[in-house]
C-alpha atoms as a PDB file:
ATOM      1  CA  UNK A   1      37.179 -51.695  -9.810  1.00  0.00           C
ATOM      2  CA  UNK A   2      36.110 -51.179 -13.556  1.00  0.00           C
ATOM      3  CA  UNK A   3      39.612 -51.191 -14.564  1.00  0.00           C
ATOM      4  CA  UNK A   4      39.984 -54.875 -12.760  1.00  0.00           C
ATOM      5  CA  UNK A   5      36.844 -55.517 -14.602  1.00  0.00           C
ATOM      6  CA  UNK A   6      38.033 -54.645 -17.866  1.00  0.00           C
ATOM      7  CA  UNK A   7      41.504 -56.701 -17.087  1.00  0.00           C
ATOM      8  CA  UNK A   8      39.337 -59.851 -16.441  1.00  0.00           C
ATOM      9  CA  UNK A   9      37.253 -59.454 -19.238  1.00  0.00           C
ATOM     10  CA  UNK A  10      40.210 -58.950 -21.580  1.00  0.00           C
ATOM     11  CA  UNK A  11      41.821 -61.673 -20.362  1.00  0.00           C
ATOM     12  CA  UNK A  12      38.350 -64.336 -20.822  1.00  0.00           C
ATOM     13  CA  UNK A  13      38.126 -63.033 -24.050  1.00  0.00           C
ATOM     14  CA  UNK A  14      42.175 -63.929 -25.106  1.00  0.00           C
ATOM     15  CA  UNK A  15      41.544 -67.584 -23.654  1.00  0.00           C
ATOM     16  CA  UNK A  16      38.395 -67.539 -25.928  1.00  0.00           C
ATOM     17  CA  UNK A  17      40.233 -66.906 -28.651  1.00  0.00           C
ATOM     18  CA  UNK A  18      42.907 -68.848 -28.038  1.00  0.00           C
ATOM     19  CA  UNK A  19      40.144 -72.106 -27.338  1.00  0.00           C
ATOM     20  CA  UNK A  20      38.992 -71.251 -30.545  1.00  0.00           C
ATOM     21  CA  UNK A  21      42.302 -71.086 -32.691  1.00  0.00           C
ATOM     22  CA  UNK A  22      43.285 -74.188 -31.111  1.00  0.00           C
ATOM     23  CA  UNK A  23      40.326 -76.098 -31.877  1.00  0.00           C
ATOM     24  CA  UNK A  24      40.877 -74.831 -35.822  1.00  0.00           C
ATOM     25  CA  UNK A  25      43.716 -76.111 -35.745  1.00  0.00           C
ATOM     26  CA  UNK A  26      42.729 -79.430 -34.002  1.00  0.00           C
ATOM     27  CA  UNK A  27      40.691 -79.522 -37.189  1.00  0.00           C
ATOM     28  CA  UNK A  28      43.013 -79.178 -39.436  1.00  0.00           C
ATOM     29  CA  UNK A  29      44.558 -82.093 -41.616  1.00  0.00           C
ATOM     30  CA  UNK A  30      48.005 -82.712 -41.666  1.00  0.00           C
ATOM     31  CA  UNK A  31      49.065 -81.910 -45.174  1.00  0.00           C
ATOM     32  CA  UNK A  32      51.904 -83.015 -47.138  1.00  0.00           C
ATOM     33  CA  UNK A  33      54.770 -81.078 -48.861  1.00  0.00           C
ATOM     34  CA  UNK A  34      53.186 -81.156 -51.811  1.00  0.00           C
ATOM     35  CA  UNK A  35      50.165 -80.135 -50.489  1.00  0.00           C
ATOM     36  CA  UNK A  36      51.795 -77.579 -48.062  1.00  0.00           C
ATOM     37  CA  UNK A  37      53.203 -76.006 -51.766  1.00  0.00           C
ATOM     38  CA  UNK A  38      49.808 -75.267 -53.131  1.00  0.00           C
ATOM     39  CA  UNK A  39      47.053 -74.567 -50.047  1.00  0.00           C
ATOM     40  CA  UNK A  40      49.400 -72.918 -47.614  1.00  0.00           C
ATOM     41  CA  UNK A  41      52.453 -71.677 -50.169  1.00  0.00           C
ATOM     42  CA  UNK A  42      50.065 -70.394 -52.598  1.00  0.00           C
ATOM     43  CA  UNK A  43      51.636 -72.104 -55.424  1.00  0.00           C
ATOM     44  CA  UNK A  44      50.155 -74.192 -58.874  1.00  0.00           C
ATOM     45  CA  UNK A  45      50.336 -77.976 -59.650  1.00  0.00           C
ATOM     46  CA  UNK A  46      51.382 -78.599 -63.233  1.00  0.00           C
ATOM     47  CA  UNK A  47      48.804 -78.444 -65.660  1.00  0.00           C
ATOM     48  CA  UNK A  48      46.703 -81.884 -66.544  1.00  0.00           C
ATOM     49  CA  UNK A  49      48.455 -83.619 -63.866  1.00  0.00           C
ATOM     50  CA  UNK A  50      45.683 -83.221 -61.314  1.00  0.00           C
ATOM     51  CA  UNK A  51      43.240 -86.169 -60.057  1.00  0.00           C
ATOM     52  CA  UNK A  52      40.374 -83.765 -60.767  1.00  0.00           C
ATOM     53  CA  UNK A  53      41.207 -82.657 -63.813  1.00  0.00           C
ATOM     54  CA  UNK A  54      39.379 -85.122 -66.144  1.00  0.00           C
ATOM     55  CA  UNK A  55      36.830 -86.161 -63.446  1.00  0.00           C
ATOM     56  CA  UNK A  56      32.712 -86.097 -63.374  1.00  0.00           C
ATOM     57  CA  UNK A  57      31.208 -88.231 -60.402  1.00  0.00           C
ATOM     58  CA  UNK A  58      28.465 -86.959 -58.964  1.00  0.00           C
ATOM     59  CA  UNK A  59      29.054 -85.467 -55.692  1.00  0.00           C
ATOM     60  CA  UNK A  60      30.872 -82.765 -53.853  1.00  0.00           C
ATOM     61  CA  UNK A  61      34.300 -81.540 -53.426  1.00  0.00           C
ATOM     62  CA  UNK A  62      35.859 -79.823 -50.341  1.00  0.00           C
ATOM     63  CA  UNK A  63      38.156 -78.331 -48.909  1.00  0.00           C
ATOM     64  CA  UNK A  64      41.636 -81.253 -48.232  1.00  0.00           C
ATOM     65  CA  UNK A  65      42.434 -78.779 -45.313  1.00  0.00           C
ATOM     66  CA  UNK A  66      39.973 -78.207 -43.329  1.00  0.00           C
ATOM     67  CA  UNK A  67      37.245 -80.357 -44.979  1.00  0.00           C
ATOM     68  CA  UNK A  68      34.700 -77.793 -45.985  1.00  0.00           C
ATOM     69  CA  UNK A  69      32.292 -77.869 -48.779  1.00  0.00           C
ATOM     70  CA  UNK A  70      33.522 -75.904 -51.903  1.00  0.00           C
ATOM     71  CA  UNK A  71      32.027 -77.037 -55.254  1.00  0.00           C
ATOM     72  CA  UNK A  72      28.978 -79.155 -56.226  1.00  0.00           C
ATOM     73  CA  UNK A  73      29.887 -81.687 -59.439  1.00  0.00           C
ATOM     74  CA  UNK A  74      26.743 -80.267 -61.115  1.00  0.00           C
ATOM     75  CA  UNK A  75      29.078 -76.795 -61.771  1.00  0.00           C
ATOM     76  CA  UNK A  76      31.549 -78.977 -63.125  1.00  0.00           C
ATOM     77  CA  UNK A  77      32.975 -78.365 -66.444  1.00  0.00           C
ATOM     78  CA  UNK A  78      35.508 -79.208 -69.093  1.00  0.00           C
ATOM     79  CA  UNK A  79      37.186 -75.839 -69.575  1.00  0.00           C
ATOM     80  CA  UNK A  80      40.386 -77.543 -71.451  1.00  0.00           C
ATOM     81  CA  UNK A  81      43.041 -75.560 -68.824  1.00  0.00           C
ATOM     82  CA  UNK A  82      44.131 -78.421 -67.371  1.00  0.00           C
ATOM     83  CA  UNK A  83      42.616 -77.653 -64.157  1.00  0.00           C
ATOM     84  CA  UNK A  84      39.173 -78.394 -62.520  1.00  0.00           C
ATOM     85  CA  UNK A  85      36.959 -75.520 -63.704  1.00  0.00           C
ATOM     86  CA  UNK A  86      33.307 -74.668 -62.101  1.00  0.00           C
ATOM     87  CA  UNK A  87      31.126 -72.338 -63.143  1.00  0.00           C
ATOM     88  CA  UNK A  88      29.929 -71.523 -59.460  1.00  0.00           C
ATOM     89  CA  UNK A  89      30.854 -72.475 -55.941  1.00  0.00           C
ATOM     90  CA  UNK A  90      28.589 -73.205 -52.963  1.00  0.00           C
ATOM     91  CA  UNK A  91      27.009 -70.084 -50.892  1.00  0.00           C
ATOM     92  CA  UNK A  92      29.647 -68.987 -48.814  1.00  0.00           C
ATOM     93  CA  UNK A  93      32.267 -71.544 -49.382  1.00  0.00           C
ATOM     94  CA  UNK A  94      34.719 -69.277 -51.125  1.00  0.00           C
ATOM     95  CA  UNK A  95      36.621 -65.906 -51.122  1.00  0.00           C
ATOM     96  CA  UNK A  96      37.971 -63.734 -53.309  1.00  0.00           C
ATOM     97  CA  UNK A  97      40.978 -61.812 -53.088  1.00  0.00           C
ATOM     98  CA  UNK A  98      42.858 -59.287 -55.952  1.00  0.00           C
ATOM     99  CA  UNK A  99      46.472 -61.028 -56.441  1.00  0.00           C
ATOM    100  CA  UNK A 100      49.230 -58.110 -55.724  1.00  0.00           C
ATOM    101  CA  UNK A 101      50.315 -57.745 -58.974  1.00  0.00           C
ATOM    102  CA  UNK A 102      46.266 -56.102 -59.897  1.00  0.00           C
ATOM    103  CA  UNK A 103      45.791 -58.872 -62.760  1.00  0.00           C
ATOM    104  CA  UNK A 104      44.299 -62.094 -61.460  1.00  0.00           C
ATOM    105  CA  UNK A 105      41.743 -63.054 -58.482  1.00  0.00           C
ATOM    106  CA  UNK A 106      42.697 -65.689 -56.173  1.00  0.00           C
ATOM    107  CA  UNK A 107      39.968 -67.763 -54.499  1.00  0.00           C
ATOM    108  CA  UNK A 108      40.638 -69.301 -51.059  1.00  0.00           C
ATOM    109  CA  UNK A 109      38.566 -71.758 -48.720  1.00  0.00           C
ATOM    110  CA  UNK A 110      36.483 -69.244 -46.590  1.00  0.00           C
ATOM    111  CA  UNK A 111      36.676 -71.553 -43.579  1.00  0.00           C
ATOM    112  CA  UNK A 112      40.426 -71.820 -43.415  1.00  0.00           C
ATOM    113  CA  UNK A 113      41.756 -69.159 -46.228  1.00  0.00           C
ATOM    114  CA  UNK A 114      43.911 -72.341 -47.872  1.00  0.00           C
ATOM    115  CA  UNK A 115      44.393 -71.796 -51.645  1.00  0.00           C
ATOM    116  CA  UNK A 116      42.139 -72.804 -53.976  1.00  0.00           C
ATOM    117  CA  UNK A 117      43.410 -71.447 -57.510  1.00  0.00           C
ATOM    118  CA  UNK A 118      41.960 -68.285 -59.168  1.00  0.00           C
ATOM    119  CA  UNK A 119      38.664 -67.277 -60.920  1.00  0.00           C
ATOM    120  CA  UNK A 120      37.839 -65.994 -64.308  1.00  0.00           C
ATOM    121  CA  UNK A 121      34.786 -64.080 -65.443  1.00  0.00           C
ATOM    122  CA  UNK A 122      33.563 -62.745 -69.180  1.00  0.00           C
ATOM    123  CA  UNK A 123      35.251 -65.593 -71.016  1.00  0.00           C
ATOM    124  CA  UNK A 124      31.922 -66.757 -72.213  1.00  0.00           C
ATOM    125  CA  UNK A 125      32.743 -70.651 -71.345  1.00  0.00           C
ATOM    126  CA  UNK A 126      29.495 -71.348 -69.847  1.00  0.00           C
ATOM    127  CA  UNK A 127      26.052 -69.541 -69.002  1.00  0.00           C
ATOM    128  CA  UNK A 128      27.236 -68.119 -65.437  1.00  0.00           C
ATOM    129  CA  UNK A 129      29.992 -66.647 -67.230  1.00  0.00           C
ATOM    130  CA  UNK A 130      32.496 -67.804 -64.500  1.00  0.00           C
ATOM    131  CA  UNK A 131      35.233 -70.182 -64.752  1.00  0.00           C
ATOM    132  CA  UNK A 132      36.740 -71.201 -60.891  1.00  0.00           C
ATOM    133  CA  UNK A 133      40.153 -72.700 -62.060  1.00  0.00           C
ATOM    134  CA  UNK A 134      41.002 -74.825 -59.262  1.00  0.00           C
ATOM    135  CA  UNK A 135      44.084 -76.960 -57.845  1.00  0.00           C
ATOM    136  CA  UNK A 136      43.217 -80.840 -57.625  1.00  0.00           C
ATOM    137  CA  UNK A 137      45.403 -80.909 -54.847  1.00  0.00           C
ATOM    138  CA  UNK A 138      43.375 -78.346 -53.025  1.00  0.00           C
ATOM    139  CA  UNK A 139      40.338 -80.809 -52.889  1.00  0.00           C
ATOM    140  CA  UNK A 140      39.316 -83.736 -51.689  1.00  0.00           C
ATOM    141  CA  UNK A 141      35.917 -85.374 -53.396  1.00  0.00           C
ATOM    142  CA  UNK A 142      32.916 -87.320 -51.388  1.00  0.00           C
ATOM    143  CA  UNK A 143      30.786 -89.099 -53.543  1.00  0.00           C
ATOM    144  CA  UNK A 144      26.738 -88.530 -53.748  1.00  0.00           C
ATOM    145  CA  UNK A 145      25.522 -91.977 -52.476  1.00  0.00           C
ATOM    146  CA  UNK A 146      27.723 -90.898 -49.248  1.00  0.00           C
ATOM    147  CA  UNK A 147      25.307 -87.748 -48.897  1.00  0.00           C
ATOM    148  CA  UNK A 148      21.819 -87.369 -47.649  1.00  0.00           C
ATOM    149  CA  UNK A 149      18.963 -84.877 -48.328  1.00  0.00           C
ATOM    150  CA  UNK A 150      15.994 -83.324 -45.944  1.00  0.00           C
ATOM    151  CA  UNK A 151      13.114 -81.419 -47.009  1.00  0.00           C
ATOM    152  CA  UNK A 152      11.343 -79.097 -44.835  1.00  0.00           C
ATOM    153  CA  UNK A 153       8.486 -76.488 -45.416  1.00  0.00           C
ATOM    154  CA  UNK A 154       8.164 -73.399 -42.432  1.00  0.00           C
ATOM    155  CA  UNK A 155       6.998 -70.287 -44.276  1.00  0.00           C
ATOM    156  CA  UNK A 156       8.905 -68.341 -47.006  1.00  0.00           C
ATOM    157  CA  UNK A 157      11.313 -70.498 -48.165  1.00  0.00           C
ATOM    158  CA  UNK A 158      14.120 -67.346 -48.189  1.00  0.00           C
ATOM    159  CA  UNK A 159      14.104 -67.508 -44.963  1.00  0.00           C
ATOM    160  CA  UNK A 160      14.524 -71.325 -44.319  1.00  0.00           C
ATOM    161  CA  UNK A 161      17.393 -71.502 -46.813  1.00  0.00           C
ATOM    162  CA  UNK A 162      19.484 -69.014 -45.302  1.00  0.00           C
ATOM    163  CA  UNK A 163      18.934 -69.974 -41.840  1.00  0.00           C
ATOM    164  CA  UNK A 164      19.707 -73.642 -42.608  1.00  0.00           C
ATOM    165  CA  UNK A 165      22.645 -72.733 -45.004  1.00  0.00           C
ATOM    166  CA  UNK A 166      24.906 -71.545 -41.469  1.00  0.00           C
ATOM    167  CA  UNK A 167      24.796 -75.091 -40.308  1.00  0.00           C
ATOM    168  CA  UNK A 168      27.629 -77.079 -40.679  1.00  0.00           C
ATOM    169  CA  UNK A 169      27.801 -80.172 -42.160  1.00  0.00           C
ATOM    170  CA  UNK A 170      25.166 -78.638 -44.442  1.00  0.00           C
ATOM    171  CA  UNK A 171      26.311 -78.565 -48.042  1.00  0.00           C
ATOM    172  CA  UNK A 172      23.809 -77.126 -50.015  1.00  0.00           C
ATOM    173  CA  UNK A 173      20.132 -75.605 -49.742  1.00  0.00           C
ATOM    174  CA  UNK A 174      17.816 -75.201 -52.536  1.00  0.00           C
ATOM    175  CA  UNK A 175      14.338 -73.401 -52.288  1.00  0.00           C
ATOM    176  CA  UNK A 176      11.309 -74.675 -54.290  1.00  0.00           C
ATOM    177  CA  UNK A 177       7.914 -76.573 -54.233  1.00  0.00           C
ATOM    178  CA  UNK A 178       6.504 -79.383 -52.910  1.00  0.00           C
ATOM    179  CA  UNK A 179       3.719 -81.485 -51.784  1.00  0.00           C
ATOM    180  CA  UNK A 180       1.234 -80.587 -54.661  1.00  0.00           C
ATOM    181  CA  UNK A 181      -1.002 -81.601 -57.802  1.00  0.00           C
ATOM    182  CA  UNK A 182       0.486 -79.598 -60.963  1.00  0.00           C
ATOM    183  CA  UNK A 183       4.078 -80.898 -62.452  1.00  0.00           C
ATOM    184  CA  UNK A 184       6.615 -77.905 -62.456  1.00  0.00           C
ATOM    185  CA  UNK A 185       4.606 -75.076 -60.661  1.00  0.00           C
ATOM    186  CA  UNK A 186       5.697 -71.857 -61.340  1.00  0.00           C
ATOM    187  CA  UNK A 187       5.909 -69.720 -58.246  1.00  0.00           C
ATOM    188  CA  UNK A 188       2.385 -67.395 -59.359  1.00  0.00           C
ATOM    189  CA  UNK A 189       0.678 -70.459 -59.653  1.00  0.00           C
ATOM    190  CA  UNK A 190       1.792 -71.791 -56.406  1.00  0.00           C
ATOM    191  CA  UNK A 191       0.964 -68.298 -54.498  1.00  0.00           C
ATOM    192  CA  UNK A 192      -2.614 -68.381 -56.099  1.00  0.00           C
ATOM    193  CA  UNK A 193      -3.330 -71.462 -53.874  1.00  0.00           C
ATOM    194  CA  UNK A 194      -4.301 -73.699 -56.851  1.00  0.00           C
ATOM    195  CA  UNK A 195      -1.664 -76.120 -56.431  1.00  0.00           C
ATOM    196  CA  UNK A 196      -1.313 -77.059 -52.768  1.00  0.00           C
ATOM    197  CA  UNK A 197       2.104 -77.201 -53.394  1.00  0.00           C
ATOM    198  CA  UNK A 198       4.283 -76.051 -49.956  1.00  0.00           C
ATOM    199  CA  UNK A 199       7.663 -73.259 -50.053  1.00  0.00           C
ATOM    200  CA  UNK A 200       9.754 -75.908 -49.422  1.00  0.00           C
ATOM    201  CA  UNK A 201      13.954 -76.310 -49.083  1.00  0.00           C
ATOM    202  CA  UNK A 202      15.827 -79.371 -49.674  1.00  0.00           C
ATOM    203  CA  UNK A 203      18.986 -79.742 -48.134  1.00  0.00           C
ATOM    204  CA  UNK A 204      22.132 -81.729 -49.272  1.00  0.00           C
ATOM    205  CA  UNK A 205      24.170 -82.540 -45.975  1.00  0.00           C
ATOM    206  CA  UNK A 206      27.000 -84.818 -45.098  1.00  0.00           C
ATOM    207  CA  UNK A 207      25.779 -87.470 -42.488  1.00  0.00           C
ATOM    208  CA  UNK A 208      29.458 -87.496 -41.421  1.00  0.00           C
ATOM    209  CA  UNK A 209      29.228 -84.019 -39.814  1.00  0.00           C
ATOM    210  CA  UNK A 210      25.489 -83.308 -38.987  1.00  0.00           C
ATOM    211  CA  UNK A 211      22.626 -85.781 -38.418  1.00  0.00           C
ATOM    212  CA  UNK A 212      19.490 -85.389 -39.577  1.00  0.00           C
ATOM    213  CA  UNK A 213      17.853 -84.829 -35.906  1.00  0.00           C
ATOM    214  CA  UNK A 214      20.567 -81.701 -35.896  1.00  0.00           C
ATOM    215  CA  UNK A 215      18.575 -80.616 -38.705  1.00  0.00           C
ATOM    216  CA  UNK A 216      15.064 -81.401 -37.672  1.00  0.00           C
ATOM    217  CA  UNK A 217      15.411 -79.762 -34.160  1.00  0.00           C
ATOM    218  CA  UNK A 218      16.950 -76.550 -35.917  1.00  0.00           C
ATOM    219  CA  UNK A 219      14.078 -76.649 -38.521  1.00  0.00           C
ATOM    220  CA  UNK A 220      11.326 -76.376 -35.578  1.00  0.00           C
ATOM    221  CA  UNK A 221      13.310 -73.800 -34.200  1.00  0.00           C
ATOM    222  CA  UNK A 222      14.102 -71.092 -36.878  1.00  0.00           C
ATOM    223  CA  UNK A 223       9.609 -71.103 -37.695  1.00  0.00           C
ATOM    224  CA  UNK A 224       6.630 -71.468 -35.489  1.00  0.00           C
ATOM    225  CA  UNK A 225       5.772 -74.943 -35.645  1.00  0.00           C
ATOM    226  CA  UNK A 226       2.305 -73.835 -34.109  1.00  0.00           C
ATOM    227  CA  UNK A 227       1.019 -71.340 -36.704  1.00  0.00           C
ATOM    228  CA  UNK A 228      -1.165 -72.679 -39.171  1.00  0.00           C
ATOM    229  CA  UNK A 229      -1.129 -72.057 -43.102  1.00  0.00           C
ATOM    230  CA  UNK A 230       0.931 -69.145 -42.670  1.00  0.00           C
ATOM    231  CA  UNK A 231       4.354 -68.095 -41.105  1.00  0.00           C
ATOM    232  CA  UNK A 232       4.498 -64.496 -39.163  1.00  0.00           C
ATOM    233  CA  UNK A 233       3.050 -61.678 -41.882  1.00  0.00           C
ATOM    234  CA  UNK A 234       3.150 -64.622 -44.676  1.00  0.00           C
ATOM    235  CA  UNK A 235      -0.410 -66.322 -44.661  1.00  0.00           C
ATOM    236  CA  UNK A 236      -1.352 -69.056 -47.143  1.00  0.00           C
ATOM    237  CA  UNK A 237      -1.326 -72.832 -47.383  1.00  0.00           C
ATOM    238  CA  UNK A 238       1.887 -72.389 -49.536  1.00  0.00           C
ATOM    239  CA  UNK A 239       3.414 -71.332 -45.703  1.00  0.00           C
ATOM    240  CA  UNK A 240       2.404 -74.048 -44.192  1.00  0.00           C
ATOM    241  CA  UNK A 241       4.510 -75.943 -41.478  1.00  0.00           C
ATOM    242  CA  UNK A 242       5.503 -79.414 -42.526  1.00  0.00           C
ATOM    243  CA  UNK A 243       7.926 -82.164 -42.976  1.00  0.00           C
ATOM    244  CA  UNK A 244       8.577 -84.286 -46.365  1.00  0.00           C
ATOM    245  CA  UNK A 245      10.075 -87.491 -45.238  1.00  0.00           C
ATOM    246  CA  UNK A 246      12.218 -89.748 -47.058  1.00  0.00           C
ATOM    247  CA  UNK A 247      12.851 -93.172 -45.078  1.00  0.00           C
ATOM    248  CA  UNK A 248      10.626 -94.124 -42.096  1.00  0.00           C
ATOM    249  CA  UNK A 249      13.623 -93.334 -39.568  1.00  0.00           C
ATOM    250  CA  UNK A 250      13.364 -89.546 -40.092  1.00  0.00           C
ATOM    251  CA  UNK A 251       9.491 -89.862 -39.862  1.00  0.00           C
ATOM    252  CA  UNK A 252      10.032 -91.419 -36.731  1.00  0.00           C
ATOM    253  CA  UNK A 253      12.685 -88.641 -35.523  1.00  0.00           C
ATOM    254  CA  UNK A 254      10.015 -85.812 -36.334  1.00  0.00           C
ATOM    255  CA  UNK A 255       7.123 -87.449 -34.755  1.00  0.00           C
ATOM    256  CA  UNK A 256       9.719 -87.811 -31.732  1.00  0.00           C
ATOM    257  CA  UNK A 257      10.251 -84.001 -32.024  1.00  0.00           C
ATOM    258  CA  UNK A 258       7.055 -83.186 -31.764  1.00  0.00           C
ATOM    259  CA  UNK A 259       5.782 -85.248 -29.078  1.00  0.00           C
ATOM    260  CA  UNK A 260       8.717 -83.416 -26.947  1.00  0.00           C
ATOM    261  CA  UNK A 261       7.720 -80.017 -27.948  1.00  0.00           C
ATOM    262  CA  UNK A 262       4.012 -80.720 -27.349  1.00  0.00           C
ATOM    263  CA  UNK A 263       4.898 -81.590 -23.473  1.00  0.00           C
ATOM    264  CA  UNK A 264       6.973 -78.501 -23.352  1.00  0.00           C
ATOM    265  CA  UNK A 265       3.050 -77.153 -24.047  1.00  0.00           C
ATOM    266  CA  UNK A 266       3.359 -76.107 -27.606  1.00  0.00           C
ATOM    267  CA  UNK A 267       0.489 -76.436 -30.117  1.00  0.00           C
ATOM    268  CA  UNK A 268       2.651 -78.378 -32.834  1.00  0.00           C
ATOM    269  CA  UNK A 269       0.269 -78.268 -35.914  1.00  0.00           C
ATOM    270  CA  UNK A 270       3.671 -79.263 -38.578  1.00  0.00           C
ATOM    271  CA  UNK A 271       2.595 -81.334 -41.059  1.00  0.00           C
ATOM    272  CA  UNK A 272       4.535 -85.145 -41.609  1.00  0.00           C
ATOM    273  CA  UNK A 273       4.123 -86.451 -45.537  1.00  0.00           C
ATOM    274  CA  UNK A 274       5.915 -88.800 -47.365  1.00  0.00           C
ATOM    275  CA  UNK A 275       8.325 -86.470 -49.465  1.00  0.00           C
ATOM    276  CA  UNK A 276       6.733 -86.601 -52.912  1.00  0.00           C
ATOM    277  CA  UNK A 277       8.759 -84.418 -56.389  1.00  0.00           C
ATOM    278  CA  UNK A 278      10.686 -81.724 -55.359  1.00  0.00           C
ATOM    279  CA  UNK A 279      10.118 -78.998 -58.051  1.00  0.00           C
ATOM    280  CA  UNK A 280      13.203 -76.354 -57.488  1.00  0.00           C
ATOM    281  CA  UNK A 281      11.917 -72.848 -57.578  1.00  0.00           C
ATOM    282  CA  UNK A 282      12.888 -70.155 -60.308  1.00  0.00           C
ATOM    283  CA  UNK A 283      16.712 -68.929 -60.334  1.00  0.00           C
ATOM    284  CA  UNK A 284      15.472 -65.527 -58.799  1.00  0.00           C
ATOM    285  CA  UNK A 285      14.485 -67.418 -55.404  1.00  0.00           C
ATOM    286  CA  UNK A 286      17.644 -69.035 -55.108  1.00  0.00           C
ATOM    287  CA  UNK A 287      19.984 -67.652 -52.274  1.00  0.00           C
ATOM    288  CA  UNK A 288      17.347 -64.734 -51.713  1.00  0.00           C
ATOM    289  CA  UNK A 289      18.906 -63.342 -48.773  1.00  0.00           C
ATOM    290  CA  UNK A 290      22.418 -64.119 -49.340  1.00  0.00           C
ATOM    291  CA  UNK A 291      21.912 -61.630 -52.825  1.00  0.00           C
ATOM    292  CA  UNK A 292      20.165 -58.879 -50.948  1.00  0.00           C
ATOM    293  CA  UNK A 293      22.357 -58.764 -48.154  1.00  0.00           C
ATOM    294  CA  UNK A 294      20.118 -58.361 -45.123  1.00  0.00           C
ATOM    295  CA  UNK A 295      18.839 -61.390 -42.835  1.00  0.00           C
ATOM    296  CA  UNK A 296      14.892 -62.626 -42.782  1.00  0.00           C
ATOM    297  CA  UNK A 297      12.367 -60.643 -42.040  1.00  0.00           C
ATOM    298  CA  UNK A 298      10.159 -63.704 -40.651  1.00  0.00           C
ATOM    299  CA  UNK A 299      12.151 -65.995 -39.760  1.00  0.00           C
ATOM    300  CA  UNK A 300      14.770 -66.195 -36.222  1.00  0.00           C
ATOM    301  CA  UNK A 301      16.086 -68.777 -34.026  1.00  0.00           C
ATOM    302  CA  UNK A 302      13.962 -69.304 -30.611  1.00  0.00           C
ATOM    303  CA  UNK A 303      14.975 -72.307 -28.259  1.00  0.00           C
ATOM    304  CA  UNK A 304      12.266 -74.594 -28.214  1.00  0.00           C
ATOM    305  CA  UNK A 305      14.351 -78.011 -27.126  1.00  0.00           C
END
């Protein structure tokens, strides 16, 4: 009996897997020979031939494989290599491996492993110190007016950005201060209640791949909507539970969210203000938890919807 057991769970677990695979794939875009050379080959474009090369629009560039989000423009930089350079990638996007001959580091796509180019550190080109030299070819760009942000406040804002960084579609998330009376708060004057600023993130996405009620409904689930001035251990209006709006359709989407979770029979006390300046927090709160390598010691998923 256990060893049928074991048979049939081996068995769900290969279809699984092969669901999965096949749905990558499904994803996938059909590349070109050229492309096929570079991403899947592992091989180089010519030097200032790519589209990239010379190029500053604001936006984002990802992945022309698989379509996920790789650079920011804003770590853009003229590096005079003929290639797109960046000084740093977005959390997560990209991986590093040592190249077989010991010398160079190659950096793929972490979502699909398709070749990116290779990255350089301690050549002093910019403050990070970190030059990503990266194949045009590799990329495709979406400009900034085709991207949205969100800003929510739910305790600690460590534990908001990571949470919120996992979901895709989400391109960026950026902890710091909102909803207060000082210009540029530092984070000890924030914490000494002073302020009334909130811990705040605000969150780049692509409307394409995630709406913003995706991102609302996740928001009220990863805090406790029905704590007030505080989140778990964390107390202090700085904690507080609320939502910075930007057009009058997401207030309406939050006010939707809470009327459902208040006849589930919770005591929704989030906050739902016009989104005012967004003050980013000091470098040191940035990516908190993806740094320190451990996962948020307030903060956890519970279905509420």
């Amino acid at each position: 009996m256990k060893l049928v057991t074991l048979l049939i769970g081996i068995a769900l677990l290969s279809c699984t897997n092969k669901v999965t695979v096949q749905q990558k794939e499904k994803n996938m875009k059909q590349l070109t020979p050229q492309e096929k050379h570079v991403i899947l080959d592992k091989g180089t474009e010519m030097p200032f031939t790519g589209e990239y090369d010379k190029f500053y629009e604001n936006g984002e560039y990802v992945c022309k494989q698989c379509g996920a989000p790789l650079y920011l423009s804003k770590d853009k930089f003229d590096a005079g290599c003929g290639w797109p350079a960046f000084d740093d990638e977005i959390t997560g996007a990209v991986k590093r491996y040592r190249d077989a001959d010991g010398q160079r580091v190659e950096i793929v796509c972490a979502s699909c492993d398709g070749h990116l180019g290779h990255v350089f550190e301690g050549e002093g080109l910019t403050a990070k110190n970190t030059r990503h030299c990266v194949n045009s070819i590799s990329m495709e760009f979406i400009p900034a007016d085709s991207l949205k942000t969100a800003i929510f406040a739910g305790g600690c804002f460590w534990g908001v950005e990571h949470l919120m960084q996992q979901q895709k579609g989400v391109i960026s998330v950026e902890s710091g201060y909102i909803g207060g009376t000082k210009e540029n708060p530092t984070y000890q004057e924030v914490c000494s209640h002073s302020t009334g600023h909130a811990e705040a993130v605000r969150i780049l996405y692509n409307p394409k791949e995630v709406e913003y009620e995706t991102l609302a409904r996740l928001f009220f689930e990863i805090h406790d909507p029905t704590q007030e001035d505080g989140q778990g251990p964390d107390i202090g209006n700085q904690y507080r539970s609320e939502v910075f709006y930007n057009t009058e359709e997401e207030k309406q989407t939050i006010l939707k969210l809470i009327d459902e979770l208040r006849y589930k029979g919770y005591d929704v006390v989030t906050g739902v203000t016009k989104a005012t300046t967004f003050y980013p927090a000091e470098e040191y709160h940035q990516d908190y938890y993806e740094h320190k390598g451990t996962e948020p010691y307030c903060h956890a998923r519970v279905k509420r919807f």
